[in-house]
C-alpha atoms as a PDB file:
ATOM      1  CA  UNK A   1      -3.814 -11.370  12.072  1.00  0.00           C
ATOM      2  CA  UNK A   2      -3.467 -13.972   9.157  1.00  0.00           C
ATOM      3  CA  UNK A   3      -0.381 -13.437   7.428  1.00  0.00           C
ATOM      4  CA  UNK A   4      -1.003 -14.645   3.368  1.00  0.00           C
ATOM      5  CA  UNK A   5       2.319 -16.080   2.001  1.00  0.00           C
ATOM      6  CA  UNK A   6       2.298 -16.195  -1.814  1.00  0.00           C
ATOM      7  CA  UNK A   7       4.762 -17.666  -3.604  1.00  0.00           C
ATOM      8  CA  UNK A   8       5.526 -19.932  -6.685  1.00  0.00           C
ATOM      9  CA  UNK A   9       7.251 -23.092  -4.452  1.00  0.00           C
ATOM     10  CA  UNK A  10       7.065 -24.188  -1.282  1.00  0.00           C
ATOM     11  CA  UNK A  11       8.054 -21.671   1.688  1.00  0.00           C
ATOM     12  CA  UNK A  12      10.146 -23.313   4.192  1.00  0.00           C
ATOM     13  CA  UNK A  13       8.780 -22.908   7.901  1.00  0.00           C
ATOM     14  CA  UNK A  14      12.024 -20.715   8.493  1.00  0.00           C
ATOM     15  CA  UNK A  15      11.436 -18.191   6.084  1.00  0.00           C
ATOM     16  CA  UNK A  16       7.595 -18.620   7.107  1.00  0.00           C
ATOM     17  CA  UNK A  17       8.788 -17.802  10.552  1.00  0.00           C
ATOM     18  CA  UNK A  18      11.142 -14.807   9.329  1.00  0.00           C
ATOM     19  CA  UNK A  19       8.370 -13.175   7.393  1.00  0.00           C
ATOM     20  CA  UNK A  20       5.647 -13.454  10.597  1.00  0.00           C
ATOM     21  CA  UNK A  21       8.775 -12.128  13.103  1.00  0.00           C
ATOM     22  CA  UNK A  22       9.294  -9.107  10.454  1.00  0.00           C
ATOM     23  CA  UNK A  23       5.510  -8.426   9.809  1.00  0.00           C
ATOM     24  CA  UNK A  24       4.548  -8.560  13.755  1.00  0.00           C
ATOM     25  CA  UNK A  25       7.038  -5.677  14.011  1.00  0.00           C
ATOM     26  CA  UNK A  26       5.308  -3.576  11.563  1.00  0.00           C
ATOM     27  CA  UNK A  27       1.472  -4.559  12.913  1.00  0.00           C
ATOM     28  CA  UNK A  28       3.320  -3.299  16.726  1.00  0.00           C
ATOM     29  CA  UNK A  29       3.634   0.538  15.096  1.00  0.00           C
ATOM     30  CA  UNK A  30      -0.128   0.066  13.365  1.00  0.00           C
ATOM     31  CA  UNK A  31      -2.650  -2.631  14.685  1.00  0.00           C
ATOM     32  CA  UNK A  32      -5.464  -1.920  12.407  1.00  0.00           C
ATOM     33  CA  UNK A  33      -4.348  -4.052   9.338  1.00  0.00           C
ATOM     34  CA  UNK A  34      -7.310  -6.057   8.222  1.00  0.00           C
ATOM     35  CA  UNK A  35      -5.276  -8.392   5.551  1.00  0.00           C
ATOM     36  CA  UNK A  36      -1.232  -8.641   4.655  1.00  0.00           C
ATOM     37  CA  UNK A  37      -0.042 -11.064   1.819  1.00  0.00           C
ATOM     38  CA  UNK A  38       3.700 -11.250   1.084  1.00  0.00           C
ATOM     39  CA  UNK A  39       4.266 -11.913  -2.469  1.00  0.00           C
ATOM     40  CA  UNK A  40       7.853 -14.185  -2.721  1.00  0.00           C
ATOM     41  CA  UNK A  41       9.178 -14.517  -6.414  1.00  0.00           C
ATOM     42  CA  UNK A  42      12.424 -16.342  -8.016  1.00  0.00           C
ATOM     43  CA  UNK A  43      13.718 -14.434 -10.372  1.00  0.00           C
ATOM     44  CA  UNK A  44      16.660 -15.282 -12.640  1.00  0.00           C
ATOM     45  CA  UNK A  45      18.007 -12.732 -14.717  1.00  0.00           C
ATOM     46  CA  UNK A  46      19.581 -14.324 -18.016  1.00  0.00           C
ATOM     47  CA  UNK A  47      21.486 -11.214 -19.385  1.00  0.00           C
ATOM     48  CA  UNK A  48      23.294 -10.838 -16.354  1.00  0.00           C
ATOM     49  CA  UNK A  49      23.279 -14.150 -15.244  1.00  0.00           C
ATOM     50  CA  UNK A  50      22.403 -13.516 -11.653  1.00  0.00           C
ATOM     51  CA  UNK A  51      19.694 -14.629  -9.210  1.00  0.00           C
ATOM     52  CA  UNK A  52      16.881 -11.987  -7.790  1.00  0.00           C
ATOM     53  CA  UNK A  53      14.560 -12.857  -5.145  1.00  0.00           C
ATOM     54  CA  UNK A  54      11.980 -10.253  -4.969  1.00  0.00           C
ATOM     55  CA  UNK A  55       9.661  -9.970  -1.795  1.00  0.00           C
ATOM     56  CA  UNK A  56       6.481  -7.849  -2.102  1.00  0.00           C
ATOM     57  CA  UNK A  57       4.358  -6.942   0.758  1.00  0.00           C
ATOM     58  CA  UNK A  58       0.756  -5.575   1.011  1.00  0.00           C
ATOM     59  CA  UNK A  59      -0.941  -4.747   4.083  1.00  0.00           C
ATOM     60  CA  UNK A  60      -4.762  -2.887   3.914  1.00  0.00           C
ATOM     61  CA  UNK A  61      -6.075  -0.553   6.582  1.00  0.00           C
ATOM     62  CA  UNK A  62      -9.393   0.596   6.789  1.00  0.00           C
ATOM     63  CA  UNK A  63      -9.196   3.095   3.797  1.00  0.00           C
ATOM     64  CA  UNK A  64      -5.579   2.651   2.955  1.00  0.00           C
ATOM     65  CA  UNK A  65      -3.088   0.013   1.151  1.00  0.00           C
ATOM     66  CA  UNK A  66       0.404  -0.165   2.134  1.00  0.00           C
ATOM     67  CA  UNK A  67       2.726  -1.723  -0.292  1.00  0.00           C
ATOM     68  CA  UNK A  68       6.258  -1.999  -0.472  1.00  0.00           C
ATOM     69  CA  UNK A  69       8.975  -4.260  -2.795  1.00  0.00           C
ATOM     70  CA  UNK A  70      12.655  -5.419  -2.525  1.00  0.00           C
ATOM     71  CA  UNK A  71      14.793  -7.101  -4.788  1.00  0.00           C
ATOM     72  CA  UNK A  72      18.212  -8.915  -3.267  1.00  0.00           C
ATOM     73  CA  UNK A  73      20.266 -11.703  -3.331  1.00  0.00           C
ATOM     74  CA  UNK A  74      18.824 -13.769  -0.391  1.00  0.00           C
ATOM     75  CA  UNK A  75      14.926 -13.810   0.511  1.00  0.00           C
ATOM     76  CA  UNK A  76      15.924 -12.673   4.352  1.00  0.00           C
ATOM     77  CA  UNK A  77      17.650  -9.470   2.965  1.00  0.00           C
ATOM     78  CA  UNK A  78      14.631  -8.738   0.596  1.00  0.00           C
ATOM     79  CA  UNK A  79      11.972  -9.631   3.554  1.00  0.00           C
ATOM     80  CA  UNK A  80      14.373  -6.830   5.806  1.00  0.00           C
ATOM     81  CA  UNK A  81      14.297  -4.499   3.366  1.00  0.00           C
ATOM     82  CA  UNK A  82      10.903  -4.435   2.187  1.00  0.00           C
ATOM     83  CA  UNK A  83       9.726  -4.797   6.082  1.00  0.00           C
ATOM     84  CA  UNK A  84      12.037  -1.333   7.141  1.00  0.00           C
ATOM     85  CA  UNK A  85      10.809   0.420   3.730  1.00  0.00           C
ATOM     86  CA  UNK A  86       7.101  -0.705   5.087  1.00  0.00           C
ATOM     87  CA  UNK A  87       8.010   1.104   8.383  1.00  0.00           C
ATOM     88  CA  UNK A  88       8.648   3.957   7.311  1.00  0.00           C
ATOM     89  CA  UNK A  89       5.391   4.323   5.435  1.00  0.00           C
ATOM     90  CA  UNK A  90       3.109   3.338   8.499  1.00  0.00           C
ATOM     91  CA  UNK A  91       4.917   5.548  10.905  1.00  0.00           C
ATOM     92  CA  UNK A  92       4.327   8.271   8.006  1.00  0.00           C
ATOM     93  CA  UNK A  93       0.444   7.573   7.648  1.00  0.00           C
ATOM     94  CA  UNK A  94       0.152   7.475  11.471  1.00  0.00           C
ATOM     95  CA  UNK A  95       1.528  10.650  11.914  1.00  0.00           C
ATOM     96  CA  UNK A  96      -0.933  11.916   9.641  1.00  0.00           C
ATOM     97  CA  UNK A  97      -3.534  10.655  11.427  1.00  0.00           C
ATOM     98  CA  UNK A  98      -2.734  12.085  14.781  1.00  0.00           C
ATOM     99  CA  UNK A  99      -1.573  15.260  13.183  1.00  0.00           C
ATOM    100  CA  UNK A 100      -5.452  15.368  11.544  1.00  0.00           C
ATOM    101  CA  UNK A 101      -6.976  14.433  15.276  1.00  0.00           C
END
């Protein structure tokens, strides 16, 4: 499966690395994905004079979309976070569908 990585700048081929490693996991619980685009964005927050880097990932299934966000410091910490909170929602949906079956 063809991971899409969108993002604003140029992704390093670690973090391009990080975000296929964390994603396999996911498509390992549920193999029936038929896209996934990770959404990277730099934000900087004026008012409080911090840095945000938000991740956002969405991965469709035959009659569902999956979607899940993180905001942190680092874009490893936001890719971990938004992977686990993805995780929990396709373990969720799958026992729904063996729970319907």
């Amino acid at each position: 499966m063809k991971i899409q990585v969108q993002a604003p700048f140029s992704v390093s081929e670690p973090l391009q690395n990080l975000i296929e490693e964390k994603i396999e996991k996911v498509t390992t619980i549920f193999d029936r994905f038929t896209s996934i685009t990770v959404f990277l964005k730099d934000e900087i927050q004026r008012h409080h004079h911090k840095e945000n880097r938000q991740v956002e990932i969405q991965m469709e299934a035959p009659g569902h979309t999956f979607f899940a966000e993180a905001e942190e410091e680092t874009f490893e910490k936001a890719i971990a976070t938004a992977t686990d909170k993805m995780k929990r929602q396709v373990r969720k949906y799958k026992t729904q569908l063996t729970k319907h079956h």
